[in-house]
N, C-alpha and C. Protein backbone atom coordinates (compact mmCIF):
# COMPACT_ATOMS: atom_id res chain seq x y z
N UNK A 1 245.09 67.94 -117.04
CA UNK A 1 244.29 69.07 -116.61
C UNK A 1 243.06 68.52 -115.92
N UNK A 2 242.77 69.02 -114.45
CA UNK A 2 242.05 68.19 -113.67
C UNK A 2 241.28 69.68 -113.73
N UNK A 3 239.53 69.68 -113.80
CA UNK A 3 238.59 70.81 -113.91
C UNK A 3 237.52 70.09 -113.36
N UNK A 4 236.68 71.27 -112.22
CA UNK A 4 235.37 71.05 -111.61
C UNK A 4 235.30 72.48 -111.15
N UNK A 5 233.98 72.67 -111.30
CA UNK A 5 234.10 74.14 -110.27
C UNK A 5 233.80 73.81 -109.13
N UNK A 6 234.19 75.52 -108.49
CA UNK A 6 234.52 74.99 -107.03
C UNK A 6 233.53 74.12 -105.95
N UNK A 7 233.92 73.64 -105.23
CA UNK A 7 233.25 72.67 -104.40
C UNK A 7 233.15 70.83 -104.50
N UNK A 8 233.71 70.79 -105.78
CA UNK A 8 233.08 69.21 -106.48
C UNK A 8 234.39 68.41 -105.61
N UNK A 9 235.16 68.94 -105.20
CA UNK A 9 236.36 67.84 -104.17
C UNK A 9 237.89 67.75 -105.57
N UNK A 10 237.80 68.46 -106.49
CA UNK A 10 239.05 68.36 -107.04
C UNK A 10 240.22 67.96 -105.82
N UNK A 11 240.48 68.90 -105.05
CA UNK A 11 241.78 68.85 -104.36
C UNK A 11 241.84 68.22 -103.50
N UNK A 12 241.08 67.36 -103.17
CA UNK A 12 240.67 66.20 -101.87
C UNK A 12 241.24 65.09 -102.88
N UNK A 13 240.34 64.44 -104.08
CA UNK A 13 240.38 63.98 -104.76
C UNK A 13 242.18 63.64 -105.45
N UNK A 14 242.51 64.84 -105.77
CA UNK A 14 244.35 64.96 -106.27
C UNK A 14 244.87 64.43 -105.52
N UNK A 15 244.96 65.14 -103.93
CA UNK A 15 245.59 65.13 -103.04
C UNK A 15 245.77 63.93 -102.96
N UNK A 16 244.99 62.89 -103.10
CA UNK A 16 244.99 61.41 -102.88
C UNK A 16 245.51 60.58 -103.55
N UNK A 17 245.11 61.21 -105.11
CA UNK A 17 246.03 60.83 -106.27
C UNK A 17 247.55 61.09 -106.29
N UNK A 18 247.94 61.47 -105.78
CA UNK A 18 249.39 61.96 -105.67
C UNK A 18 249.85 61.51 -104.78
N UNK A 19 249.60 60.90 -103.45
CA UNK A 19 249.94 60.03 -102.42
C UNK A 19 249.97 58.62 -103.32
N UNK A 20 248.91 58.06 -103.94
CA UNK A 20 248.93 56.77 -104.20
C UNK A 20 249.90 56.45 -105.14
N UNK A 21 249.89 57.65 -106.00
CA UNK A 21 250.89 57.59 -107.12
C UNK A 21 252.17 57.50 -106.60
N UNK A 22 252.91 58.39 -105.36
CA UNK A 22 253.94 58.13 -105.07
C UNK A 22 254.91 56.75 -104.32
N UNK A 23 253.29 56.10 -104.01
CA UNK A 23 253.77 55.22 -102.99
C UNK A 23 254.07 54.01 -103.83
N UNK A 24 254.02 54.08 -105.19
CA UNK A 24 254.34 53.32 -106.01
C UNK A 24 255.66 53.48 -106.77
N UNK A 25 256.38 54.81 -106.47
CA UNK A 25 257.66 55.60 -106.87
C UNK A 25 256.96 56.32 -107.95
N UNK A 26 256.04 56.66 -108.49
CA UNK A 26 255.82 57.92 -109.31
C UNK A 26 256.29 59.10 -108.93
N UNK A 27 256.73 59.79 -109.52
CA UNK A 27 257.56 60.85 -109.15
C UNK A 27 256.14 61.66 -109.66
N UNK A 28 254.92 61.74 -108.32
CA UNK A 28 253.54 62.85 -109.13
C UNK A 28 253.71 64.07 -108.19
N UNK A 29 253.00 65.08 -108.64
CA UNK A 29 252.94 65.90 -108.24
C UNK A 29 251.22 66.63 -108.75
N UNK A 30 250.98 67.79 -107.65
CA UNK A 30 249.86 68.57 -108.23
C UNK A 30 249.91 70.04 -108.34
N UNK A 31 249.62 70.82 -108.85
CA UNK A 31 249.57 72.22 -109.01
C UNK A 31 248.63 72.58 -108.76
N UNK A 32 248.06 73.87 -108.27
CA UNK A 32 246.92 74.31 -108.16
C UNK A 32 247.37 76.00 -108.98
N UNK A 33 246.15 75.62 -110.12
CA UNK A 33 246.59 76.90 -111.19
C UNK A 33 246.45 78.38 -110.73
N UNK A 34 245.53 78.45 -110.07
CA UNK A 34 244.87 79.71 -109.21
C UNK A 34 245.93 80.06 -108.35
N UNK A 35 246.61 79.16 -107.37
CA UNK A 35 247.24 79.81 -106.87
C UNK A 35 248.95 80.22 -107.59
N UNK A 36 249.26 79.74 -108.73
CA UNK A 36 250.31 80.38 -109.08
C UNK A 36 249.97 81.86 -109.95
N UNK A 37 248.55 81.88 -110.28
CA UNK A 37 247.91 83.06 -110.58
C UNK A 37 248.33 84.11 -109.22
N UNK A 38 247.53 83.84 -108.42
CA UNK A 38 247.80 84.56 -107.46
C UNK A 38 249.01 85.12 -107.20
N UNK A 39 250.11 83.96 -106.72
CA UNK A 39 251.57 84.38 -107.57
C UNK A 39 251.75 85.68 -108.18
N UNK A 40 251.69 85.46 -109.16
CA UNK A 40 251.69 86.47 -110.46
C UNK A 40 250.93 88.13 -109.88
N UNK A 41 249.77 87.49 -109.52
CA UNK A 41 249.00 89.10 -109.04
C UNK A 41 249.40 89.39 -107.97
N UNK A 42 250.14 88.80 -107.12
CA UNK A 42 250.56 89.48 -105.73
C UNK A 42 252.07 90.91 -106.33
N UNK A 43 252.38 90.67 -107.17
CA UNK A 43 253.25 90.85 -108.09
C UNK A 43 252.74 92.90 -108.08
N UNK A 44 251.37 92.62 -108.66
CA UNK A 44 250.27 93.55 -108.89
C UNK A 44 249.55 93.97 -107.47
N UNK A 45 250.15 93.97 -106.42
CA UNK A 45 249.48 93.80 -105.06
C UNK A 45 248.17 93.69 -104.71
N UNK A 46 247.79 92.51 -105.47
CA UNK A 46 246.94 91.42 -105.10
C UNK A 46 246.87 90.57 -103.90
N UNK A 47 246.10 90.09 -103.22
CA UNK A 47 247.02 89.58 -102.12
C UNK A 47 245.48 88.34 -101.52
N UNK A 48 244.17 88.30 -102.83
CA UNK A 48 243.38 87.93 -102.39
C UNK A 48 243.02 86.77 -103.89
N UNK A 49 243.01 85.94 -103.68
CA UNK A 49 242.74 84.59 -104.91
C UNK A 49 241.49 85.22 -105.78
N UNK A 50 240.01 85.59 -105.09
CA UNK A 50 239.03 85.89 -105.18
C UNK A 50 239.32 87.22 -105.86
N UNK A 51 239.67 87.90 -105.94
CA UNK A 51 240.02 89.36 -106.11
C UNK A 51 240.53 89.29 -107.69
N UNK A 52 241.34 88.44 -108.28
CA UNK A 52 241.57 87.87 -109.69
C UNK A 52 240.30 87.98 -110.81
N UNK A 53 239.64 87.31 -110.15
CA UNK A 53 238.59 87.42 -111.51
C UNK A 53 237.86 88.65 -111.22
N UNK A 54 238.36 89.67 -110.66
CA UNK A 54 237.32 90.93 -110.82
C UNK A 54 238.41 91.54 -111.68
N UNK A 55 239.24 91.48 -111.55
CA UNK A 55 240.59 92.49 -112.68
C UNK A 55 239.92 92.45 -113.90
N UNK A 56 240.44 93.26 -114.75
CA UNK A 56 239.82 93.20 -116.20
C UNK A 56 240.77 92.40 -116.87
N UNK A 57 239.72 92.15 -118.17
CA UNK A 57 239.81 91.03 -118.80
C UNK A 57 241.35 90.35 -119.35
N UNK A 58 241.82 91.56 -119.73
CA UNK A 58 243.15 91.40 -120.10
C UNK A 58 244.31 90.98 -118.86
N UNK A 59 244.09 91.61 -118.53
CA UNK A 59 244.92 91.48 -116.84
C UNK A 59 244.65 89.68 -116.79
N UNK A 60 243.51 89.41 -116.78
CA UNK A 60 243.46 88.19 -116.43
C UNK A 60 244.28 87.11 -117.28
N UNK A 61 243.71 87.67 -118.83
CA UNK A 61 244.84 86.88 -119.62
C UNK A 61 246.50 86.54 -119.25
N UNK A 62 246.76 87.85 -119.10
CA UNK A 62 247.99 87.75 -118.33
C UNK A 62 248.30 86.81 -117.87
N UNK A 63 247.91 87.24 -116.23
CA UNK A 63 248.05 86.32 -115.59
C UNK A 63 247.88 84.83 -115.87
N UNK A 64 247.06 84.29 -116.68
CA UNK A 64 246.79 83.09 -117.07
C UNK A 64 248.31 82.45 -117.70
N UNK A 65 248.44 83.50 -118.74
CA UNK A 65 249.40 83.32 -119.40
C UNK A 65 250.77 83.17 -118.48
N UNK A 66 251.10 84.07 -117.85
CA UNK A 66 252.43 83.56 -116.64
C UNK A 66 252.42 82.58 -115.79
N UNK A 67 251.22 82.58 -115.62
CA UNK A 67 251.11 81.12 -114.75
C UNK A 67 251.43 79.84 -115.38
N UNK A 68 250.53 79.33 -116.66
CA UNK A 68 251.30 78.65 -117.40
C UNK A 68 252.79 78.49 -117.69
N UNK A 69 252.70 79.66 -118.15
CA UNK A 69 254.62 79.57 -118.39
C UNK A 69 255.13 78.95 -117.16
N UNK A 70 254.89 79.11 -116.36
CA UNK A 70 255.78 78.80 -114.81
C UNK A 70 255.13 77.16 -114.51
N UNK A 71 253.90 77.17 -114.94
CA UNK A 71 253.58 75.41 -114.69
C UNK A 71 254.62 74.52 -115.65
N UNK A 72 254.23 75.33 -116.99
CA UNK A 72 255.27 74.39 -118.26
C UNK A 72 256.90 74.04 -117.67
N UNK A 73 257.20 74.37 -116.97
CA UNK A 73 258.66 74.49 -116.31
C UNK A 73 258.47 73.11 -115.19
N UNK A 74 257.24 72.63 -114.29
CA UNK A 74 257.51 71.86 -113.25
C UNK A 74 258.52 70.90 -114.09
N UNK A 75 259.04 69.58 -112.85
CA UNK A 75 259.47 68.28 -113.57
C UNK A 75 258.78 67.34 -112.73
N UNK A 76 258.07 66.64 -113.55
CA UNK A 76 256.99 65.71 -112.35
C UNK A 76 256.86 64.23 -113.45
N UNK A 77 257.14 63.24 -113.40
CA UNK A 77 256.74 62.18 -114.65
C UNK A 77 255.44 62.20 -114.51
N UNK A 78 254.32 62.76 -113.11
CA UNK A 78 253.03 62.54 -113.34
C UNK A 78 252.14 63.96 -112.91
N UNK A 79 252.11 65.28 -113.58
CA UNK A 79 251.85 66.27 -112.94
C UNK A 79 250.47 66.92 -113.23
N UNK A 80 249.73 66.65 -112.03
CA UNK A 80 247.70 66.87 -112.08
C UNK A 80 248.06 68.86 -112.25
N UNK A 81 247.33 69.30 -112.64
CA UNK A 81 246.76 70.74 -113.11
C UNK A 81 245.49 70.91 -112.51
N UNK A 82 245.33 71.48 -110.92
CA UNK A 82 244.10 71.65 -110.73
C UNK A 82 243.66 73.26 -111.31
N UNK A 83 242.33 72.90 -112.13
CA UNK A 83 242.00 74.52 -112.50
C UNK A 83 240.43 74.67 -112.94
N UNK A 84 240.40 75.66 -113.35
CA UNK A 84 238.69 75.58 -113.59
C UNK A 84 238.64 75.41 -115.26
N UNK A 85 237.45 75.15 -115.45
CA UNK A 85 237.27 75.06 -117.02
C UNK A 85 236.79 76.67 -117.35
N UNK A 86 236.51 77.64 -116.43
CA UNK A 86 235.90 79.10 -116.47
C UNK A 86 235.95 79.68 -115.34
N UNK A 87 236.03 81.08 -115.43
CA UNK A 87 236.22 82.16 -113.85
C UNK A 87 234.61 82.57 -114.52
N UNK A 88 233.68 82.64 -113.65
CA UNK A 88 233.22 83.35 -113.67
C UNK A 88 233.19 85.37 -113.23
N UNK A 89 233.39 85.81 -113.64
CA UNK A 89 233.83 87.17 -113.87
C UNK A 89 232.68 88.17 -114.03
N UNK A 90 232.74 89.64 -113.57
CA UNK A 90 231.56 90.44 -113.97
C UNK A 90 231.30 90.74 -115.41
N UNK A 91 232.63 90.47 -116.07
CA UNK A 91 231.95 90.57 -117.45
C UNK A 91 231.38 89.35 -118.10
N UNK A 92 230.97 88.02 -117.33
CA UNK A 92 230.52 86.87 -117.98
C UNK A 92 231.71 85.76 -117.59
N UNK A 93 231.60 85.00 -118.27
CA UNK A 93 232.61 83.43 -118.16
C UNK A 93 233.56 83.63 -118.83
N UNK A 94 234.83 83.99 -118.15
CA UNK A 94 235.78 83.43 -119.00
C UNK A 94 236.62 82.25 -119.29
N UNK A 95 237.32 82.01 -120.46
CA UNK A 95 237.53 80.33 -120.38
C UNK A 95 239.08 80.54 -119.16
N UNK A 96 238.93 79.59 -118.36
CA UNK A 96 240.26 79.23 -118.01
C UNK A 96 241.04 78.47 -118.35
N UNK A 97 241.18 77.53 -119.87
CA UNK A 97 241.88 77.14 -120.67
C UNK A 97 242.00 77.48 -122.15
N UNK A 98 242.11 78.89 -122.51
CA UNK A 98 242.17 79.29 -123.38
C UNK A 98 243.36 78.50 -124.50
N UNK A 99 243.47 78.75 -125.73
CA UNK A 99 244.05 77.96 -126.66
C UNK A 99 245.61 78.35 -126.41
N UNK A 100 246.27 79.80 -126.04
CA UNK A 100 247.84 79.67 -125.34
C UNK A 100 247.72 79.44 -124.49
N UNK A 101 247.26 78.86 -123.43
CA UNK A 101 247.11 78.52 -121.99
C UNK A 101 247.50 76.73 -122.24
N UNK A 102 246.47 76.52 -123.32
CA UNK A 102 246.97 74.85 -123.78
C UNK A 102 248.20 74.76 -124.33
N UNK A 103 248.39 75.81 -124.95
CA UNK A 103 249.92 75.44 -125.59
C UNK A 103 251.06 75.36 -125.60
N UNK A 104 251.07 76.18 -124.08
CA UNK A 104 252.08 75.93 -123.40
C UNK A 104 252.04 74.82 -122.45
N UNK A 105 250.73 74.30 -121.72
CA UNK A 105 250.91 73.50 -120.58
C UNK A 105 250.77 72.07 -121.08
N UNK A 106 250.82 71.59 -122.44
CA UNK A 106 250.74 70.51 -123.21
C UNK A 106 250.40 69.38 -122.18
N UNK A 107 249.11 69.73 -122.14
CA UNK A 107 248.34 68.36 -121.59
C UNK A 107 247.99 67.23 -122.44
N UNK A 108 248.31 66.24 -121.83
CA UNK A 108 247.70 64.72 -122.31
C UNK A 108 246.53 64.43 -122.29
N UNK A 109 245.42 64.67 -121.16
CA UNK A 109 244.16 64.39 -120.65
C UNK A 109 243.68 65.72 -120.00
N UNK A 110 241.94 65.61 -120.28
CA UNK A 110 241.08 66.07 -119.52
C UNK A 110 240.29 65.77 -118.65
N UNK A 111 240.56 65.88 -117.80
CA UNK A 111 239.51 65.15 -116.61
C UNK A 111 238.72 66.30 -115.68
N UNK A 112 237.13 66.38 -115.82
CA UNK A 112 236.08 66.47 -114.97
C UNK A 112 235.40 65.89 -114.18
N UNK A 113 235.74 66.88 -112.47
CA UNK A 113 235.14 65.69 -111.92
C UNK A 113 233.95 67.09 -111.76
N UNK A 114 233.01 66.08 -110.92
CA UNK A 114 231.41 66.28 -111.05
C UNK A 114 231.35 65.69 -109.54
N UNK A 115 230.08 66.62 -109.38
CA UNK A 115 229.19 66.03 -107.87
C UNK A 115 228.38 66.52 -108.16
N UNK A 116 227.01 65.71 -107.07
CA UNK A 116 225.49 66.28 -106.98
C UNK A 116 225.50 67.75 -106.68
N UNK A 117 224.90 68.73 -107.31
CA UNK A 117 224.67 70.36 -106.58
C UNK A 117 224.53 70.55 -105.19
N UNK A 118 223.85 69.61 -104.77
CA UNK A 118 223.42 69.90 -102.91
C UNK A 118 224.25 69.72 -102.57
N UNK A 119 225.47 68.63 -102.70
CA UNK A 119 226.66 67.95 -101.89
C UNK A 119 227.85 69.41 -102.44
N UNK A 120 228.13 69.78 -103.43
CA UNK A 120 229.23 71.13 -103.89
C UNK A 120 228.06 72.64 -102.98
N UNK A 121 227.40 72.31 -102.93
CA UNK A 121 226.76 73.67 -102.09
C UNK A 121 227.29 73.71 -100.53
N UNK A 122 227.40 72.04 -100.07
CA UNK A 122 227.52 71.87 -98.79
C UNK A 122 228.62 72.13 -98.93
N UNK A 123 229.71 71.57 -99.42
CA UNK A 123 230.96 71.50 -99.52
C UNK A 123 231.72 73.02 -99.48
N UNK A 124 230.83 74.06 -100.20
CA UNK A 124 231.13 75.45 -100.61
C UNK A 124 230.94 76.12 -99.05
N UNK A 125 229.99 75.41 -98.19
CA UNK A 125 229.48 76.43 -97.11
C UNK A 125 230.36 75.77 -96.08
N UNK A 126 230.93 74.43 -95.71
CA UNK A 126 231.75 74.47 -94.97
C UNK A 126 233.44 75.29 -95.23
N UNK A 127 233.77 75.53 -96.28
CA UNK A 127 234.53 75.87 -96.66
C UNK A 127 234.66 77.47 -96.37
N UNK A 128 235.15 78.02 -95.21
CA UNK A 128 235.21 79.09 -94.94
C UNK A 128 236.13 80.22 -94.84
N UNK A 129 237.50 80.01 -95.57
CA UNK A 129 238.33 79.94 -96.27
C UNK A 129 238.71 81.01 -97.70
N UNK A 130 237.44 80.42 -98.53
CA UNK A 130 237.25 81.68 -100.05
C UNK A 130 235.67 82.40 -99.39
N UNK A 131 236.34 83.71 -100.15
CA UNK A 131 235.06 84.19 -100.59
C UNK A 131 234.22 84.58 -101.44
N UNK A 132 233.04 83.14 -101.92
CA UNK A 132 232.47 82.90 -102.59
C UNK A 132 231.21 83.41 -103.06
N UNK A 133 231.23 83.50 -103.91
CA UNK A 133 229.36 84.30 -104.51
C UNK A 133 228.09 83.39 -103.84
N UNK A 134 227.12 84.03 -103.64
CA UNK A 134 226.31 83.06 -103.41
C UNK A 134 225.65 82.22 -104.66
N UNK A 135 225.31 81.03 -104.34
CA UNK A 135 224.65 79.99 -105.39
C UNK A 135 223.79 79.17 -105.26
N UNK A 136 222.50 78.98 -106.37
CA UNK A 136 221.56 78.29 -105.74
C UNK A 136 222.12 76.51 -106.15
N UNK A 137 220.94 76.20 -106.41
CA UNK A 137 221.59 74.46 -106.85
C UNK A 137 221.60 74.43 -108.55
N UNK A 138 220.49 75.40 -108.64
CA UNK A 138 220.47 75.20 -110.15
C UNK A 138 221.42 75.91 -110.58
N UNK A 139 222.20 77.19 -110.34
CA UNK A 139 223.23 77.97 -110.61
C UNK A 139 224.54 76.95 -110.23
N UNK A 140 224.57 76.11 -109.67
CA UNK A 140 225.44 75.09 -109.22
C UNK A 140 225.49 74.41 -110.35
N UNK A 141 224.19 73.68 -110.74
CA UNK A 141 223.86 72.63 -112.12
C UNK A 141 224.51 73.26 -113.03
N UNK A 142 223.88 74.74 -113.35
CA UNK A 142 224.12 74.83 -114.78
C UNK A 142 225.89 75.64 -114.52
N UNK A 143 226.50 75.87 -113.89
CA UNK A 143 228.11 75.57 -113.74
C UNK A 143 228.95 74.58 -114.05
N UNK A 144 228.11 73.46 -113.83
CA UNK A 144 228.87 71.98 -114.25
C UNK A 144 228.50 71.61 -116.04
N UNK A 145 227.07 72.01 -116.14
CA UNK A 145 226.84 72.11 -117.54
C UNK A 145 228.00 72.97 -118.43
N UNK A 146 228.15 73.69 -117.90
CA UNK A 146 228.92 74.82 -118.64
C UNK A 146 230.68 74.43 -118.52
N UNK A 147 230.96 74.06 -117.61
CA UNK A 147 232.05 72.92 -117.64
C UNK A 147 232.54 71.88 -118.36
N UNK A 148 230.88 70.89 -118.42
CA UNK A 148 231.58 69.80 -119.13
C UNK A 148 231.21 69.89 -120.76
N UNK A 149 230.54 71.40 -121.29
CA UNK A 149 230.61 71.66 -122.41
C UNK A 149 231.88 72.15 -123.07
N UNK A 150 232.58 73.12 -121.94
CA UNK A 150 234.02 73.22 -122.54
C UNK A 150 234.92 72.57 -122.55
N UNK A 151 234.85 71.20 -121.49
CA UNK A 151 235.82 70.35 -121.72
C UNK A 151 235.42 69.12 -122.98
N UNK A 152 234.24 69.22 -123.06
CA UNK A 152 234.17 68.41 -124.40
C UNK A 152 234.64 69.31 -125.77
N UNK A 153 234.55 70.36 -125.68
CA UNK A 153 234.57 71.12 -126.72
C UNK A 153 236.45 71.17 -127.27
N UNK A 154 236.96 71.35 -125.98
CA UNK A 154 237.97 70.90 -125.79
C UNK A 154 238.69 69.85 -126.11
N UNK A 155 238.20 68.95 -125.49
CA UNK A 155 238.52 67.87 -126.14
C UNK A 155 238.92 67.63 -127.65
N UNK A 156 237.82 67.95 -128.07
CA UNK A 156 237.22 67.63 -129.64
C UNK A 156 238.56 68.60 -130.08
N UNK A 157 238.59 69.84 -129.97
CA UNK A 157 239.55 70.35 -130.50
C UNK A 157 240.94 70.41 -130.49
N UNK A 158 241.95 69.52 -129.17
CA UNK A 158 243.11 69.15 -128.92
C UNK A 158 242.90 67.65 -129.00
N UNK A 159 242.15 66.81 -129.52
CA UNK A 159 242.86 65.62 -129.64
C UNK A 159 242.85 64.92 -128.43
N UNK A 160 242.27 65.04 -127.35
CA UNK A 160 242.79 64.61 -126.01
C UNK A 160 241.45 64.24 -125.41
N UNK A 161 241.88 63.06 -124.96
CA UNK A 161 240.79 62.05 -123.88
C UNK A 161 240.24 63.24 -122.93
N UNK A 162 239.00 62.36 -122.76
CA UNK A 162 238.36 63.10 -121.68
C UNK A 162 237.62 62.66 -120.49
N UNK A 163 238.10 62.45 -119.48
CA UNK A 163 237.62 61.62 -118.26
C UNK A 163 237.02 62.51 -117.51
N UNK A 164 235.49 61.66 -117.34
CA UNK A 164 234.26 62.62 -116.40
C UNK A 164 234.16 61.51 -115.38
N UNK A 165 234.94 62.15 -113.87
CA UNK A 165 234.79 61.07 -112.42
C UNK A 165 233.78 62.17 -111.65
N UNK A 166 232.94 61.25 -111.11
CA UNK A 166 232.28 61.74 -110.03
C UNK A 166 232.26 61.61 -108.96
N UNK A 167 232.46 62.71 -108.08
CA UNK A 167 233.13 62.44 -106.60
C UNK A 167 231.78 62.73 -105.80
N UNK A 168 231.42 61.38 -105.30
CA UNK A 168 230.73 61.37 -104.31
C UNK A 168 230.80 61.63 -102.98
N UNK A 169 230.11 62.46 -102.28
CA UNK A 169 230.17 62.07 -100.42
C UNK A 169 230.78 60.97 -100.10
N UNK A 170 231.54 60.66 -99.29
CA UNK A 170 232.09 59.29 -98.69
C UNK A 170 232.74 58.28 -99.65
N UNK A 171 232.62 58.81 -101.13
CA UNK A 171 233.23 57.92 -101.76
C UNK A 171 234.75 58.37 -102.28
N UNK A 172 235.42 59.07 -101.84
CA UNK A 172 236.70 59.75 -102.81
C UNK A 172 237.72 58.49 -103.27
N UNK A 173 237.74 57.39 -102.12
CA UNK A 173 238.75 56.35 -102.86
C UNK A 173 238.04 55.60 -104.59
N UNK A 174 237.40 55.46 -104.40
CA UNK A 174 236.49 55.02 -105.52
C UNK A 174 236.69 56.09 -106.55
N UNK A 175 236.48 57.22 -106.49
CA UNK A 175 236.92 58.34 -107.50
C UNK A 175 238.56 58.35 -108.11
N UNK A 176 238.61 58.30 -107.17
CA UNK A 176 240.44 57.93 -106.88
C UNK A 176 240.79 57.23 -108.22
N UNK A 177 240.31 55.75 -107.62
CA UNK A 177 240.75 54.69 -108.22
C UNK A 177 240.38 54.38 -110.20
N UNK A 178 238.89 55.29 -110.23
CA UNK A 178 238.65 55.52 -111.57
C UNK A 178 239.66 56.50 -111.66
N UNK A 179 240.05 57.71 -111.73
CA UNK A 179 240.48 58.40 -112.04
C UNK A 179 242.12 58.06 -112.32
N UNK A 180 242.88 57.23 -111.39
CA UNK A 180 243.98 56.61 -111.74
C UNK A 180 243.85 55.07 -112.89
N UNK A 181 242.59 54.11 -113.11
CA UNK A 181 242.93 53.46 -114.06
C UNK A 181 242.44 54.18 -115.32
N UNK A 182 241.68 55.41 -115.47
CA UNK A 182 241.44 55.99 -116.65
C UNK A 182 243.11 56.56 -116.95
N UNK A 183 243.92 56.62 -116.48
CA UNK A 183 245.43 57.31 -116.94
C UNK A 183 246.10 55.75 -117.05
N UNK A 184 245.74 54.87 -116.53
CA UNK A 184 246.61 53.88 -116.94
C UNK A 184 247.34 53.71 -115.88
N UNK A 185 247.23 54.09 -114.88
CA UNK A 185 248.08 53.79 -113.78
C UNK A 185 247.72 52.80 -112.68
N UNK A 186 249.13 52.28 -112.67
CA UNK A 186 249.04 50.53 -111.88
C UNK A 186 249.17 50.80 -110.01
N UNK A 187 248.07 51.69 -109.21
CA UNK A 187 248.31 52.15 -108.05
C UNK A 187 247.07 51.42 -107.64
N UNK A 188 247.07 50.82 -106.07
CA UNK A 188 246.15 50.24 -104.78
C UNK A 188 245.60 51.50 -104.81
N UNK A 189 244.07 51.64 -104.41
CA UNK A 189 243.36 53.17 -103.98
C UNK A 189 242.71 51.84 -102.63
C-alpha cells in the first residue's frame, strides 16, 4: 500500500518502480485505487473521480469496499496499491484504509511518500487534469501530518513495516531506489 496525498509524486514515483521491477522479470504491477473506485461509481453514473468523495458516507464505504474486492483478485508477484491514507470529504476525513478495506487487500507494507508543501502545491497547480480544492502550504503540511499519523497508527495495528520515502524535485530515481531496497528488491534505479 503506497499513500501520499495528492501531489507528493506517488504515481511518477510507482510508475518507475514497476519499470525497474520488470526489467529484472518481476512480474510488478500498479493499481491506482481511486480509479477502480471510480469504476464502481460510474456504475452509479458517476463519471467524475472528484465527485466520489462528495457522495455520502456510506456510498463511499461501498465503493471502497468493491474496489478492494476487485484489487484482491489482481495476479502480480509484485503489486504497488496507489491510494490515499484519507478522502478528505464535507463531512471531515475519511480513512481510505479502513480495517475491511485491509482485509481484504492483505498488504505486506506501508509506504509514505512525502514532499516539501511548496513542491506538492506546485505539483497540484501544474496538474490540470483533477479538480482540486484549493490549499495553502500549511493545509498541505498538516495533510501529510494527518497521513503519516494513520499510517503509523496503522502500522502499529496490522503488524506491518512502514516505509516513509521522500520524493524530491529532480530526485525520483533516488526515491525509487530507497523505496525498492526498503522491499528487498535486487533492481538498478
Amino acid at each position: 500500500m503506497v499513500v501520499g496525498i495528492p501531489g507528493v509524486g506517488k504515481s511518477s514515483l510507482l510508475n518507475r518502480a514497476v519499470e525497474l521491477a520488470r526489467q529484472t522479470g518481476i512480474r510488478a504491477d500498479c493499481v491506482i485505487y481511486g480509479t477502480v473506485m471510480l469504476e464502481e461509481a460510474r456504475k452509479l453514473g458517476i463519471n467524475d473521480r472528484d465527485q466520489i468523495r462528495k457522495l455520502p458516507l456510506e456510498e463511499q464505504r461501498r465503493l471502497q469496499l468493491l474496489a478492494a474486492e476487485r484489487i484482491s483478485l489482481l495476479d502480480a508477484s509484485l503489486l504497488f496499491i496507489d491510494t490515499h491514507a484519507f478522502v478528505r470529504t464535507p463531512n471531515g476525513y475519511l480513512p481510505g484504509l479502513p480495517g475491511p478495506v485491509m482485509e481484504r487487500m492483505k498488504a505486506t507494507h506501508l509506504v509514505v511518500v512525502e514532499a516539501r508543501p511548496r513542491e506538492v502545491m506546485e505539483r497540484r497547480a501544474r496538474d490540470t487534469g483533477r479538480a482540486r480544492d484549493e490549499s495553502t502550504e500549511e493545509q498541505v503540511a498538516r495533510e501529510m501530518e494527518i497521513t503519516r499519523a494513520a499510517m503509523i497508527s496503522l502500522s502499529v495495528e496490522r503488524g506491518l513495516p512502514l516505509i516513509i520515502i521522500e520524493n524530491q524535485h529532480g530526485k525520483l530515481e533516488e526515491a525509487c531506489r530507497q523505496l525498492l531496497k526498503a522491499l528487498d528488491l535486487k533492481v538498478e534505479a
